[in-house]
C-alpha atoms as a PDB file:
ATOM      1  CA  UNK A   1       0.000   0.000   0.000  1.00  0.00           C
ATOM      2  CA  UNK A   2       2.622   2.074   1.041  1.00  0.00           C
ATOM      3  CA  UNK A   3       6.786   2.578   1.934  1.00  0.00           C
ATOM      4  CA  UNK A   4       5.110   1.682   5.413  1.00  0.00           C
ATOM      5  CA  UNK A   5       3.474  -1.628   4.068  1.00  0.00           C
ATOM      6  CA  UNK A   6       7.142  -3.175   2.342  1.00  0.00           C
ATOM      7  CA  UNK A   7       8.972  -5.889   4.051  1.00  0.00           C
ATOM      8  CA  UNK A   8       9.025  -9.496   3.989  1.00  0.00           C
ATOM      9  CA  UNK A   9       6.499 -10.266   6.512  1.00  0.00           C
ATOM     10  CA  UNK A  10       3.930  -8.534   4.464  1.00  0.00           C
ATOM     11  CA  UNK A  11       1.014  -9.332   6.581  1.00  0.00           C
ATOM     12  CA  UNK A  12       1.923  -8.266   9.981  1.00  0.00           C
ATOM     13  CA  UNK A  13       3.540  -4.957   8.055  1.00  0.00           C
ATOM     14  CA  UNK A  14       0.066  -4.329   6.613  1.00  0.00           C
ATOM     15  CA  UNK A  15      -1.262  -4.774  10.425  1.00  0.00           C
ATOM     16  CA  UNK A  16       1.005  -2.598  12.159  1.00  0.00           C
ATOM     17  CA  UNK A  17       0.117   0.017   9.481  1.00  0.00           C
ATOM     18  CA  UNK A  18      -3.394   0.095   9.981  1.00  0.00           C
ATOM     19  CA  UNK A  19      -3.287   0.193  13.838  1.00  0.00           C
ATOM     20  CA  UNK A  20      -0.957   3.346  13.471  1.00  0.00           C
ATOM     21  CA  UNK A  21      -3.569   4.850  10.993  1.00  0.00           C
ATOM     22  CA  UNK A  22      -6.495   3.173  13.728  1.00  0.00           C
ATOM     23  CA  UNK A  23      -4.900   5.466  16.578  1.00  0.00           C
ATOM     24  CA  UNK A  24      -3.824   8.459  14.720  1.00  0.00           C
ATOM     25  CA  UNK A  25      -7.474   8.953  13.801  1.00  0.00           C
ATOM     26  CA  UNK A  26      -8.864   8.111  17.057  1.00  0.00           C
ATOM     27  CA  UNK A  27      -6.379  11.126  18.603  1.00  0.00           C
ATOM     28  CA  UNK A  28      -7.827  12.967  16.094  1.00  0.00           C
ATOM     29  CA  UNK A  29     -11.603  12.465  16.941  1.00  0.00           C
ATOM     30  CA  UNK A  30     -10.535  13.580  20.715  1.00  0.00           C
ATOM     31  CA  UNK A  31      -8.944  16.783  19.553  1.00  0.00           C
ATOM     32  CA  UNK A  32     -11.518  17.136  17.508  1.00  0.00           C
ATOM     33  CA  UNK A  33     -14.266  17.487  20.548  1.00  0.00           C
ATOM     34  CA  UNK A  34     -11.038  19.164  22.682  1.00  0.00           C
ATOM     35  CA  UNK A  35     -11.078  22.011  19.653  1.00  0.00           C
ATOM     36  CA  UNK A  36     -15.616  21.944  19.839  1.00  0.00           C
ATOM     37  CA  UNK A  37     -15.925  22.435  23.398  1.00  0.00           C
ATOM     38  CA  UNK A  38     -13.085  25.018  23.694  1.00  0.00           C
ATOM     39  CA  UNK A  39     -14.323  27.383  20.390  1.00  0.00           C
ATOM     40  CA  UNK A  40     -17.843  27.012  22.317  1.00  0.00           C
ATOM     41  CA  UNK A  41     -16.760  28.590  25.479  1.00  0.00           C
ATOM     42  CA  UNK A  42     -14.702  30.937  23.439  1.00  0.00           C
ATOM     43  CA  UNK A  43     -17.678  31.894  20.895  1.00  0.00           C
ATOM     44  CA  UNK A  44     -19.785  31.878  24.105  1.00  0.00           C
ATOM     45  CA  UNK A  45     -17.471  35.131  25.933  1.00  0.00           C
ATOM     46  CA  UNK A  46     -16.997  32.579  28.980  1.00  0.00           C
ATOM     47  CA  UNK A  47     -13.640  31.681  28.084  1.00  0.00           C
ATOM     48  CA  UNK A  48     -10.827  33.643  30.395  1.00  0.00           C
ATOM     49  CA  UNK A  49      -7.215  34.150  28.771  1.00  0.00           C
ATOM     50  CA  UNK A  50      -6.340  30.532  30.030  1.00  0.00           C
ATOM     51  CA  UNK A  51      -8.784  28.379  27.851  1.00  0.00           C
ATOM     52  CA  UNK A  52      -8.155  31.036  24.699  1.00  0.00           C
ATOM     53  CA  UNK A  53      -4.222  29.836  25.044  1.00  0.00           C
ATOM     54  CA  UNK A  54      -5.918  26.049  25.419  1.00  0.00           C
ATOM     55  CA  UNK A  55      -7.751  26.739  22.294  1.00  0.00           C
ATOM     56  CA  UNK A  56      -4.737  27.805  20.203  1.00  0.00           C
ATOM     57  CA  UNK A  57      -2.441  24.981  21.827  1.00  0.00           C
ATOM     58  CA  UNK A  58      -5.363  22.432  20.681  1.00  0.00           C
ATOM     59  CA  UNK A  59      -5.319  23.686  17.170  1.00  0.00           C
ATOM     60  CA  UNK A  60      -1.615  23.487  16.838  1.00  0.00           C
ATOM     61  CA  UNK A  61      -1.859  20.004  18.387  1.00  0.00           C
ATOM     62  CA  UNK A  62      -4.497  19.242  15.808  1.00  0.00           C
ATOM     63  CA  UNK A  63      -2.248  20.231  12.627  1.00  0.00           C
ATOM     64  CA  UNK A  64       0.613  18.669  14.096  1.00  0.00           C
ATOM     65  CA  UNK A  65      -1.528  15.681  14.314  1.00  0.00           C
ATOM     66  CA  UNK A  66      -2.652  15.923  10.729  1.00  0.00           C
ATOM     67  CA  UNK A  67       0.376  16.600   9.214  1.00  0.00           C
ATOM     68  CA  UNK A  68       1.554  13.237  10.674  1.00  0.00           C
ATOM     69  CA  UNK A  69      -1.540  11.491   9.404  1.00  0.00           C
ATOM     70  CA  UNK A  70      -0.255  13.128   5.622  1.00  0.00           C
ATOM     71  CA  UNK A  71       3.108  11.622   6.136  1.00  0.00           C
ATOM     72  CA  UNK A  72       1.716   8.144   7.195  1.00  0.00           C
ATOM     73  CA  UNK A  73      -0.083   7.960   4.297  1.00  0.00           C
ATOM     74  CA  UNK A  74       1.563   9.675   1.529  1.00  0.00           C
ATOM     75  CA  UNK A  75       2.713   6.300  -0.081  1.00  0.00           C
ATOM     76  CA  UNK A  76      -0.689   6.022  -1.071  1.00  0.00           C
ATOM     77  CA  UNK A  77      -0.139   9.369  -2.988  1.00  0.00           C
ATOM     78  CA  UNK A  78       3.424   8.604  -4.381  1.00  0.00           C
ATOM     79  CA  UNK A  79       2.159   5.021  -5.471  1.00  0.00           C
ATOM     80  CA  UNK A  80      -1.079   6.633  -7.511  1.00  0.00           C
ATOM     81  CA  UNK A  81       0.996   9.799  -9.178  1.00  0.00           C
ATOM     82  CA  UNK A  82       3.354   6.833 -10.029  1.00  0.00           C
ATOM     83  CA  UNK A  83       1.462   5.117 -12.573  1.00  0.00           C
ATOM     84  CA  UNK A  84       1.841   8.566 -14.490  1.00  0.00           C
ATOM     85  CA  UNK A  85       5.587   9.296 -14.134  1.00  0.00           C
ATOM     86  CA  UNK A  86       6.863   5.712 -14.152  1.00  0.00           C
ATOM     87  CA  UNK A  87       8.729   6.879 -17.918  1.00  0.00           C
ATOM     88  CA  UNK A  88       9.176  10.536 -16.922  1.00  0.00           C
ATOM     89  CA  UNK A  89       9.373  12.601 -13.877  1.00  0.00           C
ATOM     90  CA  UNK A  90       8.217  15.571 -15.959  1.00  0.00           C
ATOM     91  CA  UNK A  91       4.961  15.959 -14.010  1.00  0.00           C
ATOM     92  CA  UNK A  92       5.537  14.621 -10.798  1.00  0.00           C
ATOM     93  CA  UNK A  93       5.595  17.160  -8.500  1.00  0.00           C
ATOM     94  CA  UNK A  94       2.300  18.596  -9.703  1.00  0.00           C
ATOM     95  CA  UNK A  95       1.040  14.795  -9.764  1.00  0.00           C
ATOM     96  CA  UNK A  96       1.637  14.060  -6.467  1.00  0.00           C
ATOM     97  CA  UNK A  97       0.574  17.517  -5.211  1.00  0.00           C
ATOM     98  CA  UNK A  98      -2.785  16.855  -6.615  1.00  0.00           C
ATOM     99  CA  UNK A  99      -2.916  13.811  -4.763  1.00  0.00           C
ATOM    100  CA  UNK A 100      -1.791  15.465  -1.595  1.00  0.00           C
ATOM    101  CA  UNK A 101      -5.071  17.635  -1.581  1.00  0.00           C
ATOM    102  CA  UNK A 102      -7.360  14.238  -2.615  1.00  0.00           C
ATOM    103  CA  UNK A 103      -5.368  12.673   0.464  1.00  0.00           C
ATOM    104  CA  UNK A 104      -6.232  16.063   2.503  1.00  0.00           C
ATOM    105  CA  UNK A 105     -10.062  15.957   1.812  1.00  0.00           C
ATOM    106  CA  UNK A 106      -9.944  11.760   2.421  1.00  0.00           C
ATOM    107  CA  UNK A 107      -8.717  13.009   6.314  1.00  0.00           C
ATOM    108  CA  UNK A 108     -11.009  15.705   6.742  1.00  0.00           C
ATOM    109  CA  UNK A 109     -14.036  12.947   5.587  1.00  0.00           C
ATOM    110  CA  UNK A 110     -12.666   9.939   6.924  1.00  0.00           C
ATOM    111  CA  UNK A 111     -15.687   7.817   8.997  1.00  0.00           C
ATOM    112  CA  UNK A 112     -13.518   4.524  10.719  1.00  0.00           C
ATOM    113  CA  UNK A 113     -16.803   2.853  10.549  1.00  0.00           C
ATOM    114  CA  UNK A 114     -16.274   2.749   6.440  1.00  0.00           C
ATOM    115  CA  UNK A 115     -13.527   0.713   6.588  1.00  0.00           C
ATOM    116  CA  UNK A 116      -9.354   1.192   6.645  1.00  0.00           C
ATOM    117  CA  UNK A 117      -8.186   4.475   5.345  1.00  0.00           C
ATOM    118  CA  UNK A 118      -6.033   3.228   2.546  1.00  0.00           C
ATOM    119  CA  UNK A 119      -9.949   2.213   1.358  1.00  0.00           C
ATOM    120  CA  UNK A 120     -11.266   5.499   2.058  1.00  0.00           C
ATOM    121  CA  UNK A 121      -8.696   7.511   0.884  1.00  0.00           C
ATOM    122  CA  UNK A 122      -7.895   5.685  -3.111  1.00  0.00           C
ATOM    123  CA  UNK A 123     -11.233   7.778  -4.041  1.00  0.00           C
ATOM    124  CA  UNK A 124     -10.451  11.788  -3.767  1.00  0.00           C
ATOM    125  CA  UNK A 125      -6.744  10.797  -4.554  1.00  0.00           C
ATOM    126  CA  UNK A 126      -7.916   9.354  -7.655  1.00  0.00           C
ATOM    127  CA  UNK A 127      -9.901  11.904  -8.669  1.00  0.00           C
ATOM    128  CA  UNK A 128      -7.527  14.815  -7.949  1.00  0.00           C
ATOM    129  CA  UNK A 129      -4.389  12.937  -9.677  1.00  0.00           C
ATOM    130  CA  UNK A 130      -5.987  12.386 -12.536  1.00  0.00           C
ATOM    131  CA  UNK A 131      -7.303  15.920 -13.154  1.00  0.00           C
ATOM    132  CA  UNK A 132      -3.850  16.710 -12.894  1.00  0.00           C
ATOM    133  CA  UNK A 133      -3.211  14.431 -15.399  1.00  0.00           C
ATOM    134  CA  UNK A 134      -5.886  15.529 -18.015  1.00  0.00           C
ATOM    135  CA  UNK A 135      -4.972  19.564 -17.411  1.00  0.00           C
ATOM    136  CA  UNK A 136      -1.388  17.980 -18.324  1.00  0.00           C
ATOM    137  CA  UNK A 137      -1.531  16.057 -21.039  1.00  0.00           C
ATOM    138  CA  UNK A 138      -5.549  16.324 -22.459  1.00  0.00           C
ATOM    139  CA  UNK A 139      -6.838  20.386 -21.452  1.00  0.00           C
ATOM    140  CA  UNK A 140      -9.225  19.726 -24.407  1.00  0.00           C
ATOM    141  CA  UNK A 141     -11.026  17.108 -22.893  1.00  0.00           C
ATOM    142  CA  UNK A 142     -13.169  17.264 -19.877  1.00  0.00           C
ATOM    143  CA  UNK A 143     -12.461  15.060 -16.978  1.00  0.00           C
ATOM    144  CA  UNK A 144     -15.478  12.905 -16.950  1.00  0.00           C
ATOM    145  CA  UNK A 145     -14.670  12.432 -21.049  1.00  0.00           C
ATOM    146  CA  UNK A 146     -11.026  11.756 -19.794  1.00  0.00           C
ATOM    147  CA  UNK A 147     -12.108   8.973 -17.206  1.00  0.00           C
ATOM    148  CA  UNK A 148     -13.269   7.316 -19.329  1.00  0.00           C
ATOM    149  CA  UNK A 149     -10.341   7.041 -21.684  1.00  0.00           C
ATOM    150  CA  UNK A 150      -9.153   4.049 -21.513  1.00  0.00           C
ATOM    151  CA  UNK A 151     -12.256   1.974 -21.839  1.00  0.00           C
ATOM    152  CA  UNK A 152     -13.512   3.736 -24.773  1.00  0.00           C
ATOM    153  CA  UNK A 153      -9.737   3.355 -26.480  1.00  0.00           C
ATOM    154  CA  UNK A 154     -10.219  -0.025 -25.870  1.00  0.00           C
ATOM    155  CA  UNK A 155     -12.919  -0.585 -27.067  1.00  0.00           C
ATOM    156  CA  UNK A 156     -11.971   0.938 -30.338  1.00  0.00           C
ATOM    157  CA  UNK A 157      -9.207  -1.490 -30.892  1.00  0.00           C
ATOM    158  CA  UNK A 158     -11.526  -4.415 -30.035  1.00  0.00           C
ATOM    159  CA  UNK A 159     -13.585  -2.729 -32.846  1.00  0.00           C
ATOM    160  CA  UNK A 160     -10.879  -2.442 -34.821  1.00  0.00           C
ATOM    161  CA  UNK A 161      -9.563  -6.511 -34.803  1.00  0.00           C
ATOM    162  CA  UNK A 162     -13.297  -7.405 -35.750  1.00  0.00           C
ATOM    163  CA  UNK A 163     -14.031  -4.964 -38.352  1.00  0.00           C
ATOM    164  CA  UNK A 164     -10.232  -4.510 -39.646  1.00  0.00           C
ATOM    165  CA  UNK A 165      -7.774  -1.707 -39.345  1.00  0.00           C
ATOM    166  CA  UNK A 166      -9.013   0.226 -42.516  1.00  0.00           C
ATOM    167  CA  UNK A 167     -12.823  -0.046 -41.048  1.00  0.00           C
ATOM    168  CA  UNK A 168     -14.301   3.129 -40.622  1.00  0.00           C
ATOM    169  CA  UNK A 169     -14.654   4.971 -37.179  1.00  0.00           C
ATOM    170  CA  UNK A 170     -18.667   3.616 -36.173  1.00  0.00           C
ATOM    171  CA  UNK A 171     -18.779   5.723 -33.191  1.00  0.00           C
ATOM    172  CA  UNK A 172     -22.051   3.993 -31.967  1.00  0.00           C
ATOM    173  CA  UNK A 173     -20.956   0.349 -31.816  1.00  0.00           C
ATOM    174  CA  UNK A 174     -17.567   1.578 -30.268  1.00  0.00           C
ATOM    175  CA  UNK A 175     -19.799   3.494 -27.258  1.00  0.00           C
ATOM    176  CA  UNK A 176     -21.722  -0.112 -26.851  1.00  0.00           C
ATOM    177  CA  UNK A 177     -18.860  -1.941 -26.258  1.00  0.00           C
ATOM    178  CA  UNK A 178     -17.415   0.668 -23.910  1.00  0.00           C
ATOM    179  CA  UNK A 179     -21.287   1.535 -22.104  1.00  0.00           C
ATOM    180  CA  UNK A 180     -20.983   5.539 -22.455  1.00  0.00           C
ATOM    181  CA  UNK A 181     -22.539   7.790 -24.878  1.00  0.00           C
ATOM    182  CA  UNK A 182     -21.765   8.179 -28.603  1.00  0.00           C
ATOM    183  CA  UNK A 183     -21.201  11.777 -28.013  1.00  0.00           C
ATOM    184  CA  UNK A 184     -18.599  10.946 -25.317  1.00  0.00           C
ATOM    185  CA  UNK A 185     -16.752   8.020 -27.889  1.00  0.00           C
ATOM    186  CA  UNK A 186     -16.682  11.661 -30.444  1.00  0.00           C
ATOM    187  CA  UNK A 187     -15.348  13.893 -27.577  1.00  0.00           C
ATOM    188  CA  UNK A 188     -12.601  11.078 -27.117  1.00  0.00           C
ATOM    189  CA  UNK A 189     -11.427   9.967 -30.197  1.00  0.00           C
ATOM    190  CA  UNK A 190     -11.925  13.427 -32.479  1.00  0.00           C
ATOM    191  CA  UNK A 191     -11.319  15.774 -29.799  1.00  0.00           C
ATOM    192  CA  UNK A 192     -11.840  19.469 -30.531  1.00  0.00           C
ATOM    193  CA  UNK A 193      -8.409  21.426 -31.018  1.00  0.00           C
ATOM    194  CA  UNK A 194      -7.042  23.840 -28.553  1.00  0.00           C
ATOM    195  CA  UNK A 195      -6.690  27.496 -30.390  1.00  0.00           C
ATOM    196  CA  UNK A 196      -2.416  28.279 -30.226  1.00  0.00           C
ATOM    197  CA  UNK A 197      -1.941  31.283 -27.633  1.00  0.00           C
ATOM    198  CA  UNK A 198       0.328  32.598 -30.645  1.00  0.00           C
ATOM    199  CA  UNK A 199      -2.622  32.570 -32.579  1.00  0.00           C
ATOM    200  CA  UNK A 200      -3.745  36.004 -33.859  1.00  0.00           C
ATOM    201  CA  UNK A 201      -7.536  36.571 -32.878  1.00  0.00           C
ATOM    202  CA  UNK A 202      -9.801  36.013 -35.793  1.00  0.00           C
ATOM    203  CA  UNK A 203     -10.402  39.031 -37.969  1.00  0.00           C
ATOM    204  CA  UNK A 204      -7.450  40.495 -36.737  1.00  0.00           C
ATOM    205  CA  UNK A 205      -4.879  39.691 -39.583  1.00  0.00           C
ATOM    206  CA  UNK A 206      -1.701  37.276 -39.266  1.00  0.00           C
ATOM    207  CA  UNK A 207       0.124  39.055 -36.820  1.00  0.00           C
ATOM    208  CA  UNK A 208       0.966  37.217 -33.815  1.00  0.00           C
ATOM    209  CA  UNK A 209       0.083  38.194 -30.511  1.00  0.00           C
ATOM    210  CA  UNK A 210       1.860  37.043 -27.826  1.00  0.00           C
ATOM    211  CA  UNK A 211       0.747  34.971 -25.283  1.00  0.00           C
ATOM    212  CA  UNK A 212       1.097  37.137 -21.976  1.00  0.00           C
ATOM    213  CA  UNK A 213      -0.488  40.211 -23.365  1.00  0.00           C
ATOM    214  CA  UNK A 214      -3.922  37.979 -24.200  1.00  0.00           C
ATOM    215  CA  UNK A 215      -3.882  37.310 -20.150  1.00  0.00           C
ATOM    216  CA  UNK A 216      -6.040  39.639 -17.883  1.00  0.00           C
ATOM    217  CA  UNK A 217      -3.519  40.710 -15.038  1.00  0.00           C
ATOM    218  CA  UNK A 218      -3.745  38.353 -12.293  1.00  0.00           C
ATOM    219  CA  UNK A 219      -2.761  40.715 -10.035  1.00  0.00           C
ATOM    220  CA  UNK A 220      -5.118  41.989  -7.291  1.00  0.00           C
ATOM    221  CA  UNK A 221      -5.437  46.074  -7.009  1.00  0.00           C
ATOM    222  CA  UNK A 222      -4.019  47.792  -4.186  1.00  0.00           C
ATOM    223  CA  UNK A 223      -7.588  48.537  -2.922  1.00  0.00           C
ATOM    224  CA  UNK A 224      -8.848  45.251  -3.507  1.00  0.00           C
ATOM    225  CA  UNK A 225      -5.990  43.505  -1.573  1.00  0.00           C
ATOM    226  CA  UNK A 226      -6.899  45.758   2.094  1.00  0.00           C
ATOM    227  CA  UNK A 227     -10.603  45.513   1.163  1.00  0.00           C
ATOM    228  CA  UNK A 228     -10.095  41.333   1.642  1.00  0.00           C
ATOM    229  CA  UNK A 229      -7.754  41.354   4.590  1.00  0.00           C
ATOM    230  CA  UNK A 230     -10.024  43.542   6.317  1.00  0.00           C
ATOM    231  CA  UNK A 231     -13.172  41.395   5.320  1.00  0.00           C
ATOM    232  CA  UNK A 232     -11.258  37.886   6.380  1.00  0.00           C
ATOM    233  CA  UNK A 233     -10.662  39.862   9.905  1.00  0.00           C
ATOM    234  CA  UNK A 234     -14.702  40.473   9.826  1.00  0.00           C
ATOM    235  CA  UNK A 235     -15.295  37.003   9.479  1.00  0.00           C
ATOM    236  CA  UNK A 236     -12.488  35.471  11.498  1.00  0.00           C
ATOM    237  CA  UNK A 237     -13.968  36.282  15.119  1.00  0.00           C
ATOM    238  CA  UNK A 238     -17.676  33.964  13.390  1.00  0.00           C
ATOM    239  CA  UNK A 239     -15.211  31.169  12.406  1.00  0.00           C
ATOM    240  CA  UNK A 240     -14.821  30.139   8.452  1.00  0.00           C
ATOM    241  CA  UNK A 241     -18.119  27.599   8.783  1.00  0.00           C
ATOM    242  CA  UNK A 242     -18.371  27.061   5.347  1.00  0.00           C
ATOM    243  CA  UNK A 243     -14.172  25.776   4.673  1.00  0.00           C
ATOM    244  CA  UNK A 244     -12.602  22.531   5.644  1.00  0.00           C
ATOM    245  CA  UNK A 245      -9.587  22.566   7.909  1.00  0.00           C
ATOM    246  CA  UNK A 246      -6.911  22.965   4.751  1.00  0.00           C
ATOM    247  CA  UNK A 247      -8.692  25.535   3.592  1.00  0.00           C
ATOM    248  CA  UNK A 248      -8.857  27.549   6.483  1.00  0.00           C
ATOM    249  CA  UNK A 249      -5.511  26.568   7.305  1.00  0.00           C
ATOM    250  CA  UNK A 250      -3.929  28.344   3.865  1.00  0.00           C
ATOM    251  CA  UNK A 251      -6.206  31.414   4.808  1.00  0.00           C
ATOM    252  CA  UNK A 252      -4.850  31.677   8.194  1.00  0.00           C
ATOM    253  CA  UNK A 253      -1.253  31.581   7.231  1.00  0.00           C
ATOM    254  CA  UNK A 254      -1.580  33.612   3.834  1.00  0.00           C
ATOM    255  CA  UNK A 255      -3.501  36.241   5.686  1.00  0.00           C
ATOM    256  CA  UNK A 256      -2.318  36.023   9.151  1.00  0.00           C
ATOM    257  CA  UNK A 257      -5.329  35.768  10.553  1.00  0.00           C
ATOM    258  CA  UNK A 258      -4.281  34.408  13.700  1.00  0.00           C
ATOM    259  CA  UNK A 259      -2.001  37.467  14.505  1.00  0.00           C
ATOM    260  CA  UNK A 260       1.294  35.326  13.020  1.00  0.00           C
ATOM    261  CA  UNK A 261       2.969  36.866  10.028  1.00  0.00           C
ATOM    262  CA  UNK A 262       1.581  36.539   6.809  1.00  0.00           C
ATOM    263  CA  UNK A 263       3.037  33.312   4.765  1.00  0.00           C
ATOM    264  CA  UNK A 264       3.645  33.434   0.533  1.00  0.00           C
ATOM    265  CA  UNK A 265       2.125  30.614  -0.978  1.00  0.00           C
ATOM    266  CA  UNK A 266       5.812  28.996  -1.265  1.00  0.00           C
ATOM    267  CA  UNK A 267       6.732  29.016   2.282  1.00  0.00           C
ATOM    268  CA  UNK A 268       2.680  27.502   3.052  1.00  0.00           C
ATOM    269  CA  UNK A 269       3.285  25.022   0.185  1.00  0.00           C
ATOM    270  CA  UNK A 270       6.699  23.744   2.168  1.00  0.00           C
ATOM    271  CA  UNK A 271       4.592  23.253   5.344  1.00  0.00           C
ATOM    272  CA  UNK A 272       1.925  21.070   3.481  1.00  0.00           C
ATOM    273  CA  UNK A 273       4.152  19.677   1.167  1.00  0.00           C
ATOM    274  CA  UNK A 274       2.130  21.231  -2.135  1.00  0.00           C
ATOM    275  CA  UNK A 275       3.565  23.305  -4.753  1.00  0.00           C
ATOM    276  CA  UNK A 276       3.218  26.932  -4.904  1.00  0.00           C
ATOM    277  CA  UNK A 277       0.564  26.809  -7.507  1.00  0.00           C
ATOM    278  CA  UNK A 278      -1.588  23.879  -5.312  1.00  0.00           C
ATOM    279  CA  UNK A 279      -1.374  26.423  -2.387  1.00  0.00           C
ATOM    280  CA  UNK A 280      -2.654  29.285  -4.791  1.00  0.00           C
ATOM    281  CA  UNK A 281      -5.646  27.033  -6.188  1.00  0.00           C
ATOM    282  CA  UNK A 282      -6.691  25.945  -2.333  1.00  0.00           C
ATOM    283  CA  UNK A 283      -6.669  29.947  -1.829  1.00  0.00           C
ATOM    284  CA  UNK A 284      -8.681  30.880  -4.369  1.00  0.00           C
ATOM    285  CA  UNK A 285     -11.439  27.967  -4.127  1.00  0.00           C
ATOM    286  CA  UNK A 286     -11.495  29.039  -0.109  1.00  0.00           C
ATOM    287  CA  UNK A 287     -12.032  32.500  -1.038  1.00  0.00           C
ATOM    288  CA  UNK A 288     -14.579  31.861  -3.842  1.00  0.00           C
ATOM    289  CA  UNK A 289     -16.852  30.258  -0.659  1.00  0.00           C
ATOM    290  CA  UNK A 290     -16.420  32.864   1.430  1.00  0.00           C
ATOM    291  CA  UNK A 291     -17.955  35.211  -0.733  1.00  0.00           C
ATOM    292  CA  UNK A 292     -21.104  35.294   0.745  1.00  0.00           C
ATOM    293  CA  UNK A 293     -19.804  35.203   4.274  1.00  0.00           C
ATOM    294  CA  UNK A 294     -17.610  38.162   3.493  1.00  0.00           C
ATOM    295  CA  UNK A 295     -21.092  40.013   2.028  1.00  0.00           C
ATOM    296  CA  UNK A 296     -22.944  39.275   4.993  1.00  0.00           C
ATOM    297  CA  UNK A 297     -20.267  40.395   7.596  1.00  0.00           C
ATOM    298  CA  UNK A 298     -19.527  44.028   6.279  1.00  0.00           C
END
């Protein structure tokens, strides 16, 4: 399963694994009611200086915690990305960085009662390595077209060995054999071309245009930039209901929310083990939810 789960006594290794996973998540449920009771007295105004200094302490403990859970467990990551790099390490950073957020949401979810971890967490990691994948090596094709991939290439050469190699494309019997849509086989095997970012806009001659100056600026404005800080403040002392606990953890370092100083997205992407431009996609998708939140608060 993992670096953990190598060794020659294979079964005991998979064991020992599993109870390590068993009691990590079990401290993790008791911090977890630790962190609910103390917010409650804090939220509450009955909370003196002592249990606000619990609080804090408890939520350090708790991303201590998880951060060991990630480093359990990130075999499970390296082992997935793996099937993508095995010929090339091109992409592996931003393979296994993907995975590193599926394997973040799998902690955040995990129920014990479902089964081991390894179980619970093949799902999100999955799903996030392989959009990696198609924004990598297929942007033209969607990722529910790019799932399913492989069966539908498959099922074209089956077609193909029955009907012969110069048989033309018949989209519909190729979707039977693979059970998804003709429109999906089309998407798949004629997919539509991506426009060159060198290409001059249409009606607009042969010049070329470069690339960076067909980008809107990415850049916030200066206004813009103290407008959020000071609406993430408004919202802090409510709590961020509506993130999970890496989300609200790249908020709190990127905007200091907790009174520390402010992180870049590099130094938070060391701590969590993500590249800079994982840390920058968590960021946005966090702030896109607060939106409302923010709108009620000021």
């Amino acid at each position: 399963m993992d670096s953990a789960q190598r060794g020659g006594d294979g079964g005991s290794v998979t064991s020992r694994f599993r109870t390590r996973n068993d009691d990590l998540f079990v401290r993790r449920r008791e911090l977890q009611v630790r962190l609910a009771a103390l917010r409650a007295e804090v939220d509450a105004g009955t909370a003196d200086a002592g249990a606000e200094l619990a609080l804090r302490r408890a939520e350090r403990e708790f991303e201590d915690l998880t951060h060991e859970i990630v480093i359990v467990n990130y075999g499970l990551v390296r082992r997935y990305a793996s099937m993508f790099t095995s010929k090339s390490s091109e992409h592996r950073e931003d393979f296994e960085s993907a995975g590193k957020v599926g394997l973040m949401w799998a902690i955040s979810s995990y129920d014990p009662a479902r089964g081991p971890f390894s179980s619970w967490a093949f799902k999100p990691i999955q799903r996030e390595v392989l959009r990696a994948v198609r924004d990598a090596d297929h942007p033209n094709l969607n990722l529910g077209d790019f799932e399913k991939r492989p069966v539908i290439l498959e099922a074209e050469r089956a077609f193909l060995e029955d009907a012969g190699p110069d048989a033309p494309t018949d989209h519909a019997d190729i979707a039977r054999r693979a059970d998804v849509t003709e429109a999906q086989v089309r998407r798949v095997l004629d997919p539509p071309g991506l426009d060159s970012l060198q290409a001059p806009p249409k009606g607009q001659g042969e010049g070329v245009v470069p690339w960076e100056e067909r980008l809107a600026d990415p850049s916030r404005a200066l206004e813009d930039e103290v407008l959020l800080r000071l609406s993430l403040r408004a919202v802090t002392d409510r709590g961020l209901p509506s993130l999970d606990a890496r989300e609200q953890y790249v908020l709190t370092r990127r905007f200091g929310l907790d009174g520390e100083p402010e992180q870049s997205l590099r130094g938070i992407g060391e701590q969590l083990g993500l590249s800079r431009e994982g840390v920058r996609q968590i960021q946005q998708k966090a702030l896109a939810k607060l939106d409302q939140t923010i709108a009620d608060a000021v």
